[in-house]
Protein backbone atom coordinates (compact mmCIF):
# COMPACT_ATOMS: atom_id res chain seq x y z
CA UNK A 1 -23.97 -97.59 -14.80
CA UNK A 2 -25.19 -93.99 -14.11
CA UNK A 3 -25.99 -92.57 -10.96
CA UNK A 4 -29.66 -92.63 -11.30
CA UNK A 5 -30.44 -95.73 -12.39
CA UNK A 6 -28.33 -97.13 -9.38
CA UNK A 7 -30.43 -94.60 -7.21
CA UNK A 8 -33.59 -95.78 -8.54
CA UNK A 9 -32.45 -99.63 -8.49
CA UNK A 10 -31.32 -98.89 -4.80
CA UNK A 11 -34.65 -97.81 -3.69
CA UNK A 12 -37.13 -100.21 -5.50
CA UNK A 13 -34.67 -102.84 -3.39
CA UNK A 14 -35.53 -100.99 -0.18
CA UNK A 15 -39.15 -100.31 -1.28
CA UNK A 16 -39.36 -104.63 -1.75
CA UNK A 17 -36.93 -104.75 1.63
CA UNK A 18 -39.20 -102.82 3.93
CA UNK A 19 -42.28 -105.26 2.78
CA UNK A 20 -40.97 -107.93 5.03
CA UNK A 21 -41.46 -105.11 8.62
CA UNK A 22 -45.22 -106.46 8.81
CA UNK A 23 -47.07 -103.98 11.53
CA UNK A 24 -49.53 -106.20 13.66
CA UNK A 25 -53.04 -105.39 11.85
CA UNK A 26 -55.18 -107.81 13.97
CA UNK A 27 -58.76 -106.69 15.14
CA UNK A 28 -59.31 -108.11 18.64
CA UNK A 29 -62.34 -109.09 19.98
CA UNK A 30 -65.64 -106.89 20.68
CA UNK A 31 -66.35 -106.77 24.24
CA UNK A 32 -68.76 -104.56 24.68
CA UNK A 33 -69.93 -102.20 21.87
CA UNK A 34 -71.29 -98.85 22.43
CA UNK A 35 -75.11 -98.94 22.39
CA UNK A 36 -76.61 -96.05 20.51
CA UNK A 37 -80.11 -94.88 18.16
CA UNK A 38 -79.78 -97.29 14.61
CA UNK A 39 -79.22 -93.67 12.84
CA UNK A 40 -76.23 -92.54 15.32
CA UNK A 41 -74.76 -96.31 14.90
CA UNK A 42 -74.82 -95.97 10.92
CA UNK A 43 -72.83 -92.74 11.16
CA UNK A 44 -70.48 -94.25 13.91
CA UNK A 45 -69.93 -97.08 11.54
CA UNK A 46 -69.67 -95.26 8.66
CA UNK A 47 -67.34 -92.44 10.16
CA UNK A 48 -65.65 -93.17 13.19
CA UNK A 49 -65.23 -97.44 13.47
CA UNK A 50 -62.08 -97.88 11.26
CA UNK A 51 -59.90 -96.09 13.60
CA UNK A 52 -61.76 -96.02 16.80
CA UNK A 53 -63.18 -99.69 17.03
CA UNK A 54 -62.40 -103.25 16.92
CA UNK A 55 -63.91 -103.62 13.17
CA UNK A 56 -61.25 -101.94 11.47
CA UNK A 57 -61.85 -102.58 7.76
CA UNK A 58 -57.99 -102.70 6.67
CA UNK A 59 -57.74 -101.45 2.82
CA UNK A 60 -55.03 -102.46 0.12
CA UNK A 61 -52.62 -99.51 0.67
CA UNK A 62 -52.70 -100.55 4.78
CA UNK A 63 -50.60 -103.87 3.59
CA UNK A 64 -47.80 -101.71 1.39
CA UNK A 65 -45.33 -100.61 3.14
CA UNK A 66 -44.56 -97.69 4.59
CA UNK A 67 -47.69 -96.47 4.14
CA UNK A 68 -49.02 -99.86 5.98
CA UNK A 69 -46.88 -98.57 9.40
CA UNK A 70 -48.62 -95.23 9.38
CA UNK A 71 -51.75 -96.16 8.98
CA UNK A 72 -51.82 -99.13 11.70
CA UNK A 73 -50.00 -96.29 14.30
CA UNK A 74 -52.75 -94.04 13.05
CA UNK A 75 -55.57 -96.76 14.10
CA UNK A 76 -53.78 -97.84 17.44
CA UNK A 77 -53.79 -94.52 18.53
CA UNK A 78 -57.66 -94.19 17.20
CA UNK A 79 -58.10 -97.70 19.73
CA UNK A 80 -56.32 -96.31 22.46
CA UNK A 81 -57.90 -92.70 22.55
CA UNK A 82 -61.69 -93.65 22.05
CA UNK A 83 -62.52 -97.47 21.06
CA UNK A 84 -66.18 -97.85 20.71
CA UNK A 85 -65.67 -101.90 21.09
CA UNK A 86 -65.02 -101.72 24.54
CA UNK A 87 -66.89 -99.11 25.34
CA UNK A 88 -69.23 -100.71 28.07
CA UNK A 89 -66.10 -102.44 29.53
CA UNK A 90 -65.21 -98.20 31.00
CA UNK A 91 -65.20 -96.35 34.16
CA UNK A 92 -68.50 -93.70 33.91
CA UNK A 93 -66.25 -91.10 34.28
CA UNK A 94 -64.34 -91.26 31.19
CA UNK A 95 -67.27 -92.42 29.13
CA UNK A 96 -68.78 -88.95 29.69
CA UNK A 97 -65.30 -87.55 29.24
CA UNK A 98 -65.26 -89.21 25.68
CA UNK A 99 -69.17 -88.01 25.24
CA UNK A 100 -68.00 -84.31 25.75
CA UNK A 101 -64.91 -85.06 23.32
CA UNK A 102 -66.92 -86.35 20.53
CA UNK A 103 -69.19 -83.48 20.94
CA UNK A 104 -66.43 -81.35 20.41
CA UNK A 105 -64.05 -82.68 17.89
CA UNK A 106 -66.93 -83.61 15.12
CA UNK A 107 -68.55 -80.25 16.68
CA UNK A 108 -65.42 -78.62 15.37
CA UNK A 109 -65.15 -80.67 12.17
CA UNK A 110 -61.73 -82.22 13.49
CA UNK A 111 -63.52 -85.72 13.07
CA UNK A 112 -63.57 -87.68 11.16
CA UNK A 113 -59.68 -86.63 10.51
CA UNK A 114 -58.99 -84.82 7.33
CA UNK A 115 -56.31 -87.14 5.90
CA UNK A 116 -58.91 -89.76 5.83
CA UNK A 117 -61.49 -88.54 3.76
CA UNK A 118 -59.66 -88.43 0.89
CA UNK A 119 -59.95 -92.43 0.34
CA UNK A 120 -62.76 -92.88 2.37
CA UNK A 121 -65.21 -90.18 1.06
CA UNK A 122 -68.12 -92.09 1.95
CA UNK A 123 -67.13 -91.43 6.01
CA UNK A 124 -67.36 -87.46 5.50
CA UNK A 125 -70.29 -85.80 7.29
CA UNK A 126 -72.81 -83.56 6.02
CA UNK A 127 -73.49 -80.36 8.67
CA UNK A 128 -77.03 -82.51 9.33
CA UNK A 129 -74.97 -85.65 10.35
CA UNK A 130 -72.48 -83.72 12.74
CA UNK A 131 -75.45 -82.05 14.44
CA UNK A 132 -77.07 -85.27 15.09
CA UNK A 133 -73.97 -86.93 16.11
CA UNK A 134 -72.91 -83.80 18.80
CA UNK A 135 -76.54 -84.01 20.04
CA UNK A 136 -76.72 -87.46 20.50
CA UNK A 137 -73.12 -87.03 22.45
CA UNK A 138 -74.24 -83.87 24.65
CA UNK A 139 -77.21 -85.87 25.55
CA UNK A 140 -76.11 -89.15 26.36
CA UNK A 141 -72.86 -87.90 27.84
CA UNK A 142 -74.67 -85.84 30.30
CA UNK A 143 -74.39 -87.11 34.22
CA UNK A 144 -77.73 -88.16 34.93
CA UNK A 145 -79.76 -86.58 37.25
């Protein structure tokens, strides 16, 4: 047998191997969702939940392997950064830490990331969308009075 055959034998056998490594893709419970206007929830839905919420919506190419690891590291660190299903559950202090965050990072047009939008075209904001979203975070994240 040639060498490249062998190769390419050798790796679909790893490809199938690696199938069984099953990263933990569970969405746990909402305990207290953000509360925002219906049009800011649509966009936080549509944008932002899949990586920064409980309601992860987990396609087909999250369950192959190894694209399934990066993408489940990708939404853990989404959960642990900013999770919107818990949101109620924080301190004040970091919730208007998060508000002046979101302001900036969809401000800057860092969020939604640019790897996702690719497959998920649909979460991709239009410069009217982004302004709502950063004024609905400036406001809401300031202290009160």
């Amino acid at each position: 047998m040639k060498l490249l055959p062998k190769v390419a034998l050798g790796l679909g056998g790893l490809l199938v191997l690696i199938q069984v490594v099953r990263p933990d893709q569970s969405n746990p419970p909402v305990t207290g969702e953000i509360q925002a206007p219906a049009e800011v929830m649509s966009l936080l839905k549509r944008s932002c939940y899949d990586c920064h919420s409980n309601e992860t919506k987990w396609p087909w190419y999250s369950q192959v392997a190894p694209v399934s690891w990066l993408v489940t590291k990708d939404v853990n660190d989404g959960r642990k950064h900013l999770n919107f299903s818990v949101w109620q559950g924080s301190e004040e202090g970091r919730k208007l830490k998060k508000f002046k965050e979101i302001a900036e990072e969809v401000g800057d047009g860092e969020m939604p990331m640019a790897i996702y939008l690719p497959l998920h075209p649909e979460a991709k904001l239009t410069p009217a969308e982004t302004t709502l979203l950063v004024e609905w975070a400036r406001r809401d994240g300031a202290p009160a009075p």
